[in-house]
N, C-alpha and C. Protein backbone atom coordinates (compact mmCIF):
# COMPACT_ATOMS: atom_id res chain seq x y z
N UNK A 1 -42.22 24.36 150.03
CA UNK A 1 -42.99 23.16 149.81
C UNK A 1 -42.27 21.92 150.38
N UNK A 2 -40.80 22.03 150.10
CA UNK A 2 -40.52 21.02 150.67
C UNK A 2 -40.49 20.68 152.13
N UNK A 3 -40.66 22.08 152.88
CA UNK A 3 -40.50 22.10 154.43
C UNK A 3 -41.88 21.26 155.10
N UNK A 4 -42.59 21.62 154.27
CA UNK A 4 -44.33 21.08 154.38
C UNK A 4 -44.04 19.28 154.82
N UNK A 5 -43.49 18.96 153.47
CA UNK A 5 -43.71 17.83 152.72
C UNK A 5 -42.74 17.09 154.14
N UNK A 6 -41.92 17.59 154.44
CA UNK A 6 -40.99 17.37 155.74
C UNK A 6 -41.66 16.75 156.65
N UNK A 7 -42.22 18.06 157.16
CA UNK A 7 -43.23 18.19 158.32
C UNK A 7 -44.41 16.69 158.22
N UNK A 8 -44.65 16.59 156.95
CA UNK A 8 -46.03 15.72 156.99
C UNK A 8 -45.54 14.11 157.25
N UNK A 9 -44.00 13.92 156.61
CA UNK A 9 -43.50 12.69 156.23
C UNK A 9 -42.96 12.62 158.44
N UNK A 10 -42.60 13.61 158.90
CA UNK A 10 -42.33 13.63 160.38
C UNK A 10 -43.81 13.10 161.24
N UNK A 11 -44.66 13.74 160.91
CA UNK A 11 -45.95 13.15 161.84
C UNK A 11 -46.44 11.86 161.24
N UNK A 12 -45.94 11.60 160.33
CA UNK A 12 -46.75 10.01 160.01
C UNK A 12 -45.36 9.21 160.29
N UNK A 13 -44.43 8.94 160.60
CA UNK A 13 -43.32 8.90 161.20
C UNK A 13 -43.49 8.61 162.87
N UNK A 14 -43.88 9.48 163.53
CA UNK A 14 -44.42 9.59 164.94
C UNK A 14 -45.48 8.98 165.02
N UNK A 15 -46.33 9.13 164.05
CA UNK A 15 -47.95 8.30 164.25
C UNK A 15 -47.44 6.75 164.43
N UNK A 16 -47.13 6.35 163.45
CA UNK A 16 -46.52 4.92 163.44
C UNK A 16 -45.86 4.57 164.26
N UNK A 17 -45.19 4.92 164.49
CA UNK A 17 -43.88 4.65 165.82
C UNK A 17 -44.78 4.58 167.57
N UNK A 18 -45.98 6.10 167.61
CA UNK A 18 -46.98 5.65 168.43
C UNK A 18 -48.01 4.46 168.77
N UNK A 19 -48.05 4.28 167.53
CA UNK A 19 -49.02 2.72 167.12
C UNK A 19 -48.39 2.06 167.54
N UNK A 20 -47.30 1.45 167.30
CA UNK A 20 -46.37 0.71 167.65
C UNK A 20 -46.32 0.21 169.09
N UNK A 21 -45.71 1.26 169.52
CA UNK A 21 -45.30 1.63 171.18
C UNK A 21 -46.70 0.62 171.82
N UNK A 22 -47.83 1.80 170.85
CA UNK A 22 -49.23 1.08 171.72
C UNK A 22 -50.04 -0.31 171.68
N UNK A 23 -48.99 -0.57 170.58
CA UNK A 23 -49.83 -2.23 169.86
C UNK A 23 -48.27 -3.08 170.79
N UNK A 24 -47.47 -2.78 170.99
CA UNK A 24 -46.75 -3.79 171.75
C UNK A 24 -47.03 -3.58 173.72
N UNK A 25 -48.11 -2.55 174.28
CA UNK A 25 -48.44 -2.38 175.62
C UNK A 25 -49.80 -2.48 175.46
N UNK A 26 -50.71 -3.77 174.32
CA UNK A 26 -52.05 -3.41 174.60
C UNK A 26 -52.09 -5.25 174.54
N UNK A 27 -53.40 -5.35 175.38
CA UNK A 27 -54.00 -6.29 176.13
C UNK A 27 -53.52 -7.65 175.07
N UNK A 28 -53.97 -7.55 173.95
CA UNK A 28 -53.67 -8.36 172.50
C UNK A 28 -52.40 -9.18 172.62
N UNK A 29 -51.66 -8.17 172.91
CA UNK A 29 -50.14 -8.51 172.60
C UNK A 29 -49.29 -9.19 173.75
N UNK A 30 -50.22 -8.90 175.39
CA UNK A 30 -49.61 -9.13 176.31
C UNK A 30 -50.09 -10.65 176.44
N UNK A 31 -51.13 -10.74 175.98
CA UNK A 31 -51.76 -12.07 176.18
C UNK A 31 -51.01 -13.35 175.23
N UNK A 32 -50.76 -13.10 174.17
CA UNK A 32 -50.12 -13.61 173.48
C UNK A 32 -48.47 -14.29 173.34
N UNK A 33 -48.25 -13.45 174.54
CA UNK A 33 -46.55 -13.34 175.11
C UNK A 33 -46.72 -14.06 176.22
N UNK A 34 -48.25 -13.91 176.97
CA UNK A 34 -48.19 -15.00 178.28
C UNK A 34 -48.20 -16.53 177.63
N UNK A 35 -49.07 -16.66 176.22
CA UNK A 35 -48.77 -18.42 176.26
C UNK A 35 -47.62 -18.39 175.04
N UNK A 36 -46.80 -17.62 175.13
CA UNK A 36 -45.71 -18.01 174.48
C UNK A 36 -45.49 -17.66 172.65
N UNK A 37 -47.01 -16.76 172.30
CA UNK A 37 -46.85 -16.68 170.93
C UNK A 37 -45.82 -15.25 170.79
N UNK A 38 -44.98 -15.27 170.06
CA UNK A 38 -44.45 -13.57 169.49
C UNK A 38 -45.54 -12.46 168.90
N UNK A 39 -45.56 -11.83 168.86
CA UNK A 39 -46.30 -11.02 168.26
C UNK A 39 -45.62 -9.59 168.27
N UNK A 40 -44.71 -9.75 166.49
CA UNK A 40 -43.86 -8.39 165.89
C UNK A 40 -44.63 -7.15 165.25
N UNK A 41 -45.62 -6.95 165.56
CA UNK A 41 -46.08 -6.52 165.07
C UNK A 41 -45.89 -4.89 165.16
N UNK A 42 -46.08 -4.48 166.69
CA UNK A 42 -45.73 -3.32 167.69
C UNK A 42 -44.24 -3.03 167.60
N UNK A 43 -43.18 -4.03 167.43
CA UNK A 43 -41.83 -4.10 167.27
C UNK A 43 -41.90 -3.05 165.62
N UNK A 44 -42.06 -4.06 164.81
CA UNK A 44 -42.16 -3.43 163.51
C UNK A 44 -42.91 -2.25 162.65
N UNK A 45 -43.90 -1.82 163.51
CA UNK A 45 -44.41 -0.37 162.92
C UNK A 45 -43.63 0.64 164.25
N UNK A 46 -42.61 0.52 165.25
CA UNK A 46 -42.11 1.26 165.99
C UNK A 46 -40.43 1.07 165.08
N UNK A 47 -40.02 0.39 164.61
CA UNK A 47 -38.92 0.63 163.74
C UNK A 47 -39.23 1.24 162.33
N UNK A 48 -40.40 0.90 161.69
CA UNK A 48 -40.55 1.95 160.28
C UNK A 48 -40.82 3.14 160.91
N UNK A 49 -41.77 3.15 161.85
CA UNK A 49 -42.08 5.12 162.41
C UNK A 49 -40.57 5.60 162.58
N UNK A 50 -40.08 5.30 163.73
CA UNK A 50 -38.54 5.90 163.72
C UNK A 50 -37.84 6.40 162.32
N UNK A 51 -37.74 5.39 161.45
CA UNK A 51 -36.71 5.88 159.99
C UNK A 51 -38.01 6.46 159.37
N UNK A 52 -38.65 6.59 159.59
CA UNK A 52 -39.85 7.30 158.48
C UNK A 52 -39.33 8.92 159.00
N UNK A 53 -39.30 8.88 160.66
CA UNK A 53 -39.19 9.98 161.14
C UNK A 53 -38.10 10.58 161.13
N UNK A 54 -37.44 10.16 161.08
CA UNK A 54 -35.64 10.74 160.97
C UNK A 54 -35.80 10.96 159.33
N UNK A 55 -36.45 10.26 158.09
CA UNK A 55 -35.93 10.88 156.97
C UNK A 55 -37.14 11.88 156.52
N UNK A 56 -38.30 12.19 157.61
CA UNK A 56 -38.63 13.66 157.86
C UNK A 56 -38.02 14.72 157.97
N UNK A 57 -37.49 14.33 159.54
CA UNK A 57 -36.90 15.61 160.05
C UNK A 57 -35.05 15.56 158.87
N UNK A 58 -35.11 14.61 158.33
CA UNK A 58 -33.78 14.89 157.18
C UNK A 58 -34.67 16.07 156.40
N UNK A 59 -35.10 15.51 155.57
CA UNK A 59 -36.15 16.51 154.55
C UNK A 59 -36.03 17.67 155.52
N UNK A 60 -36.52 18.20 156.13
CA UNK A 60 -36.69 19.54 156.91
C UNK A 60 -35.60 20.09 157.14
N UNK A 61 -34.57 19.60 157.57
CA UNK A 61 -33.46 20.01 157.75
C UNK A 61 -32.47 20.36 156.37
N UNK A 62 -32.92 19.51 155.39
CA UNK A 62 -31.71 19.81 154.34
C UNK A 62 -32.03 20.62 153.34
N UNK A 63 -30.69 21.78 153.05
CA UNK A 63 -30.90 22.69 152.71
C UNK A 63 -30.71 22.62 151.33
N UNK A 64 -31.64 23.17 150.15
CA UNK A 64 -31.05 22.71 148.40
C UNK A 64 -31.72 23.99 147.92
């Protein structure tokens, strides 16, 4: 069960981190950077996906 629970906490991990990737290379975000606004948004769901995903693949990996 816990290998499951691993697995599930790893793809929503990747999902997010994809969002991310795609909300900081989509039209929204580029436009916003041309007149100078920030927009963290793509930054910040690509840093929670990453640690979401690493304490997936932890879960999966650790043995109890």
């Amino acid at each position: 069960m816990k290998n499951a629970a691993g697995i599930i906490i790893l793809v929503v991990g990747i999902a997010l981190a994809g969002y991310g990737i795609n909300h900081m290379n989509s039209a929204g975000s580029e436009i916003k950077e041309f007149f100078g606004m920030e927009d963290k948004t793509g930054l910040t769901f690509l840093i929670v996906g990453a640690v979401v995903a690493i304490a997936g693949l932890f879960a999966m990996v650790k043995k109890k």
